[in-house]
Protein backbone atom coordinates (compact mmCIF):
# COMPACT_ATOMS: atom_id res chain seq x y z
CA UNK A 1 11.09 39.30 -39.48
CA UNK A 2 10.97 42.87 -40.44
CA UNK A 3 11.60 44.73 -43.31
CA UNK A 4 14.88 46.08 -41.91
CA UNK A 5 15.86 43.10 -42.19
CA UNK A 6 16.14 41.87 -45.64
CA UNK A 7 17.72 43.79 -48.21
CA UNK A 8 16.64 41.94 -51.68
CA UNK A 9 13.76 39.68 -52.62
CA UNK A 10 14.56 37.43 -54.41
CA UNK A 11 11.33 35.66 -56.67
CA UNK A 12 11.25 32.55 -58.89
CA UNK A 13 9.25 32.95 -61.37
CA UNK A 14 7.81 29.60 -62.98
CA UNK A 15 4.44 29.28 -61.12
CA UNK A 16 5.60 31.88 -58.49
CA UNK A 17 4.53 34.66 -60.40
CA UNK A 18 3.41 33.24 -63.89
CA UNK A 19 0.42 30.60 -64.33
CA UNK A 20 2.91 27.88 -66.33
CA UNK A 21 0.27 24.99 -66.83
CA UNK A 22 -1.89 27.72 -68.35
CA UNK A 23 0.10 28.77 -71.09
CA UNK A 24 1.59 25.54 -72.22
CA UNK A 25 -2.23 24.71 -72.34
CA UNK A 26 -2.87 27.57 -74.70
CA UNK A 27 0.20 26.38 -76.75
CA UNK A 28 -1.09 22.80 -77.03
CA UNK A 29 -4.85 23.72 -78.38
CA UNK A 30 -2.54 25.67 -80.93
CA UNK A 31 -0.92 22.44 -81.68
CA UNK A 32 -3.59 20.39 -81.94
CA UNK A 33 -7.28 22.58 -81.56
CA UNK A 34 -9.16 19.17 -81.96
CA UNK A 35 -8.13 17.91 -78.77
CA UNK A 36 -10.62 18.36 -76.30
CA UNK A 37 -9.99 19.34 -72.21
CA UNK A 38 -9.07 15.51 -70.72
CA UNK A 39 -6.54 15.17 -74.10
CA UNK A 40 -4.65 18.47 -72.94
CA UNK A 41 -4.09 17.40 -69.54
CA UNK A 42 -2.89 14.20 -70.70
CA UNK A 43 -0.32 16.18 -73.00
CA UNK A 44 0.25 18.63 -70.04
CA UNK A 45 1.06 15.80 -67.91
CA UNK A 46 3.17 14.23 -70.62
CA UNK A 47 4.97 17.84 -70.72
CA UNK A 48 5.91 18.58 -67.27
CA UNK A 49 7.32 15.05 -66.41
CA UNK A 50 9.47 15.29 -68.96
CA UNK A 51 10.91 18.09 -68.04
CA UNK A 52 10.86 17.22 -64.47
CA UNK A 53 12.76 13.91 -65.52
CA UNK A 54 15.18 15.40 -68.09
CA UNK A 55 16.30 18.28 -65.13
CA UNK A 56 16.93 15.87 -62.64
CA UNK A 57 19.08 13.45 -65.05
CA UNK A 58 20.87 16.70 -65.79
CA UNK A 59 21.27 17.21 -61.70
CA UNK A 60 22.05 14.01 -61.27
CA UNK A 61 24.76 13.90 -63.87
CA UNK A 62 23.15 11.10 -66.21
CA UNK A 63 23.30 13.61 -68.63
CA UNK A 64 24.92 17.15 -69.80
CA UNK A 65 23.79 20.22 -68.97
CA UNK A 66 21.03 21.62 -71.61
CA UNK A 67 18.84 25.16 -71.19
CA UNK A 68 15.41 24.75 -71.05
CA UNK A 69 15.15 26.13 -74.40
CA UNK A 70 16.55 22.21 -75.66
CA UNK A 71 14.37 20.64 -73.01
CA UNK A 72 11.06 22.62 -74.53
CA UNK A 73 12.18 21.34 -77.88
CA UNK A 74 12.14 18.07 -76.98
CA UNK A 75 8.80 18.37 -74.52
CA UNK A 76 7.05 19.59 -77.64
CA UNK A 77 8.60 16.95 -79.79
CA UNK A 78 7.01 14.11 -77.49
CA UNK A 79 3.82 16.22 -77.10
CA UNK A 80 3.22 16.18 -80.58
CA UNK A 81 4.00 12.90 -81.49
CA UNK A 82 1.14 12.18 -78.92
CA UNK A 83 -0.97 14.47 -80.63
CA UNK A 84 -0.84 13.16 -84.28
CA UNK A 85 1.05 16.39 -85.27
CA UNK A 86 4.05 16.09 -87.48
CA UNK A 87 3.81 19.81 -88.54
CA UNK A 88 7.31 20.92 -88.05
CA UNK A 89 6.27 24.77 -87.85
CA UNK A 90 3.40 23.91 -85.28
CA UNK A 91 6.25 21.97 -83.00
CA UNK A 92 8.37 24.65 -83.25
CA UNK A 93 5.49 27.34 -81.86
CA UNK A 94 4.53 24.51 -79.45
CA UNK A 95 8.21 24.46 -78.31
CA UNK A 96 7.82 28.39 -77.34
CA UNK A 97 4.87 28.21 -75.08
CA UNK A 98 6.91 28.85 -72.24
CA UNK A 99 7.61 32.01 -72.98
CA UNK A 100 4.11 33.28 -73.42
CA UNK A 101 3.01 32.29 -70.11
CA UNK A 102 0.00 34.93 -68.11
CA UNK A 103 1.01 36.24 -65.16
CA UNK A 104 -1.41 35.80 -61.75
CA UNK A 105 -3.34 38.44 -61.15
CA UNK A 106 -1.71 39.92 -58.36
CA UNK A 107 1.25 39.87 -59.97
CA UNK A 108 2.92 42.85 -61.44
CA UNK A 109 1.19 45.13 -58.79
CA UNK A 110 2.79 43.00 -56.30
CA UNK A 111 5.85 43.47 -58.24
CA UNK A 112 5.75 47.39 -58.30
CA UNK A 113 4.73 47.64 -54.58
CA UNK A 114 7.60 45.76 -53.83
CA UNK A 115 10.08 46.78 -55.91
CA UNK A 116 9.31 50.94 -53.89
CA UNK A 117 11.45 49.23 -51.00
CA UNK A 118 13.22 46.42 -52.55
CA UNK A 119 15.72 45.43 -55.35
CA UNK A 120 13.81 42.63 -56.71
CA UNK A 121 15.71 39.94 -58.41
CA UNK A 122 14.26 37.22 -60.41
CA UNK A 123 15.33 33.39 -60.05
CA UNK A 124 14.64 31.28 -62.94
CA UNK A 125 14.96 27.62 -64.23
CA UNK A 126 13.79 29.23 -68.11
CA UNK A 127 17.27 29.95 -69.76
CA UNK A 128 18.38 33.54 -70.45
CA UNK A 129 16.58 33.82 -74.33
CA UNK A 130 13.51 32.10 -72.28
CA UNK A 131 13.23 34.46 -69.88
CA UNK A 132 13.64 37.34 -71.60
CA UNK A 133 10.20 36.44 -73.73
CA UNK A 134 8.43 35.28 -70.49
CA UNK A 135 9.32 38.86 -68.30
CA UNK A 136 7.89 40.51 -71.63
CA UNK A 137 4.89 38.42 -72.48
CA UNK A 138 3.86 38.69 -68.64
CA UNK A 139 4.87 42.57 -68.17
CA UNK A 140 7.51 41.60 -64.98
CA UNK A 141 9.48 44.18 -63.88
CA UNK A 142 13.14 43.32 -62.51
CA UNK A 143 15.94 45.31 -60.87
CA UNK A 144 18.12 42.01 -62.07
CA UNK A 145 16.38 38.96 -63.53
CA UNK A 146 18.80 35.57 -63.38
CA UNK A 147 18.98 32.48 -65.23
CA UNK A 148 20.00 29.23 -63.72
CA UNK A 149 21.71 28.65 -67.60
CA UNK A 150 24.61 30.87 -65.91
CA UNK A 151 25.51 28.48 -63.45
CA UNK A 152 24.54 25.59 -66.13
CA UNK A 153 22.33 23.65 -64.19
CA UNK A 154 18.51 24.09 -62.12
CA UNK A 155 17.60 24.73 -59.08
CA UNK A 156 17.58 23.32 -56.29
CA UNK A 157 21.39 23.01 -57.23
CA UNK A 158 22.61 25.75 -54.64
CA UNK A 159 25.43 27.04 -57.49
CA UNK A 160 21.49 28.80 -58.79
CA UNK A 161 20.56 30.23 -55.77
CA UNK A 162 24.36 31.72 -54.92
CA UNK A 163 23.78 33.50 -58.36
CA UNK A 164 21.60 35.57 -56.34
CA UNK A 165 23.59 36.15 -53.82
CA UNK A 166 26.86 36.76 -55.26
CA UNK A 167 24.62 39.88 -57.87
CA UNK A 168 23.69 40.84 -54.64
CA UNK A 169 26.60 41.25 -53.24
CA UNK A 170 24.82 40.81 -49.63
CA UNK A 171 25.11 37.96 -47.49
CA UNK A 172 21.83 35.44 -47.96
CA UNK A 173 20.70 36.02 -44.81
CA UNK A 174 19.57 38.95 -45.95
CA UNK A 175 18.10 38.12 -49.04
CA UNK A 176 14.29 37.17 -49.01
CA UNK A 177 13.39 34.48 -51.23
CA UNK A 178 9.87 33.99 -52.59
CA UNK A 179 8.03 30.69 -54.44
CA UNK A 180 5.19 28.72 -54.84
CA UNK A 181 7.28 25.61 -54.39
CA UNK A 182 8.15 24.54 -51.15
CA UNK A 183 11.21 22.26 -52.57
CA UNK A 184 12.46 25.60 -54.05
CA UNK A 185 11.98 27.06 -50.61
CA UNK A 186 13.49 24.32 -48.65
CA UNK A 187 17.19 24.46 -51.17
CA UNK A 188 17.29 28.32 -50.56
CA UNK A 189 17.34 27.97 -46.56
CA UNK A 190 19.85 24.78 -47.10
CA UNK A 191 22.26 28.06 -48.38
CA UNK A 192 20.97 30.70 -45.69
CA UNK A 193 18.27 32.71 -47.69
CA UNK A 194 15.17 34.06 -45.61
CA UNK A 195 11.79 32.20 -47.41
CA UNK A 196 8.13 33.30 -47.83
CA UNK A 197 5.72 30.82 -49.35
CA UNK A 198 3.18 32.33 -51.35
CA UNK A 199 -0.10 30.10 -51.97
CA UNK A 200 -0.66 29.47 -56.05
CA UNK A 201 -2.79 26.53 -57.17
CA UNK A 202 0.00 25.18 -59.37
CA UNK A 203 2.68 25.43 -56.35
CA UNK A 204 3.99 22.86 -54.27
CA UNK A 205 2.42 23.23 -50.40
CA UNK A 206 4.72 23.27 -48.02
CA UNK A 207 4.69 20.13 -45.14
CA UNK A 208 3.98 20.34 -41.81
CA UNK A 209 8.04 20.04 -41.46
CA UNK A 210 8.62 22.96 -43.30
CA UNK A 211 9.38 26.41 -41.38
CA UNK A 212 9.44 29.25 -43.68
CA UNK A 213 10.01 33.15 -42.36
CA UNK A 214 6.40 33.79 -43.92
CA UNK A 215 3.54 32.27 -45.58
CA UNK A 216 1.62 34.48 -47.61
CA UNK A 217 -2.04 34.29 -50.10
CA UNK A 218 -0.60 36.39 -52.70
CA UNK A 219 2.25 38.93 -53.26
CA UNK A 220 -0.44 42.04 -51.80
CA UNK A 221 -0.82 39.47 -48.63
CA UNK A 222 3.28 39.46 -48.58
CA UNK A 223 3.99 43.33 -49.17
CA UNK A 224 1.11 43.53 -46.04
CA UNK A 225 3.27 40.91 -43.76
CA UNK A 226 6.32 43.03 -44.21
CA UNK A 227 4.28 46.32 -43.80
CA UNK A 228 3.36 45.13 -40.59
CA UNK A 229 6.83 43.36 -39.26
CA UNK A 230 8.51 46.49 -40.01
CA UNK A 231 5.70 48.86 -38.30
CA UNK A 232 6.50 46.56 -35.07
CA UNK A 233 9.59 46.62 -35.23
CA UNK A 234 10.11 50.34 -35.44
């Protein structure tokens, strides 16, 4: 595959290009700062199946469609009521913690190299207010940045990957999408996109069934892979 061939990237975001677990860690030893390493994880744990649950009742239509910004409420809710914290003001900060999440350290130089030859477009689960904080917090630079709150519901729902193709006004075959997940990866061929799987220790490794365009160590180990396709290609 060469660059010739793709004329957007498309990222997600959430463990793609920001470290999530890490900065709903920082959040919880705000929440509770006596809690020591083997409690967080526990609360981490607690955290993310939640919201892993509550966006797949949502998919599955056992329930109505909420933005993440409801579903961190709630997380941070149960995560304090675990802790021993009935501090409404510290639930409320815990219930932000997704939006103050670090980015990887490759990150936003990936993000400029690529964005020389690309429009970049950013795929998100985090609603609109969510991931205007997050892009921010973590200094990520767009050309568009979507929210899956516009087609009220989360990926892998194809209606949240054809945001990205309709803004793109291209057809997916031509769009490159990127993620740490290979589930993510797998519902963005089901609709035609191109896929690179970049390695994060947070991400979700791909199978030996999966076939993705690329596979890539970070975003400079990408921008290289295209480098090169292109150069053979020309």
């Amino acid at each position: 595959m060469s660059e010739s061939e793709i004329d957007a990237v498309v990222f997600d975001v959430l463990g793609t290009l920001v470290d999530e677990p890490a900065g709903i860690r920082a959040g919880m030893r705000a929440l509770a700062p006596s809690l020591d390493a083997p409690g967080i994880e526990r609360l981490l744990s607690l955290w993310q199946q939640y919201i892993e649950d509550e966006q797949r009742r949502i998919l599955d239509g056992a329930r109505p469609y909420l933005a993440s910004d409801a579903l961190d409420r709630e997380a941070a809710r149960l995560v304090a009521d675990a802790a021993g914290v009935d501090d409404p003001a510290a639930v409320a900060a815990m219930a932000l913690a997704g939006r103050r999440l670090p980015p990887w350290p490759d990150t936003v130089a990936g993000l400029a190299r690529l964005a020389e030859r690309f429009p970049l477009i950013g795929l998100s689960n985090a609603s609109r207010t969510a991931l205007l904080g997050l892009n921010a917090h973590a200094g990520l630079r767009w050309h568009q940045a979507l929210s899956a709150e516009d087609a009220r519901t989360y990926k892998p729902d194809p209606a949240v990957y054809r945001l990205a193709v309709t803004v793109s006004g291209r057809p997916p075959e031509r769009l490159l999408m990127v993620a740490a997940h290979a589930w993510d990866l797998r519902a963005a061929q089901g609709l035609g996109l191109r896929t690179a799987y970049v390695s994060r220790p947070v991400g979700d490794p791909p199978t030996s069934a999966d076939r993705f365009d690329l596979y890539a160590d970070d975003l400079a180990d990408l921008a290289d892979q295209l480098d090169k396709a292109d150069g053979l290609s020309g």
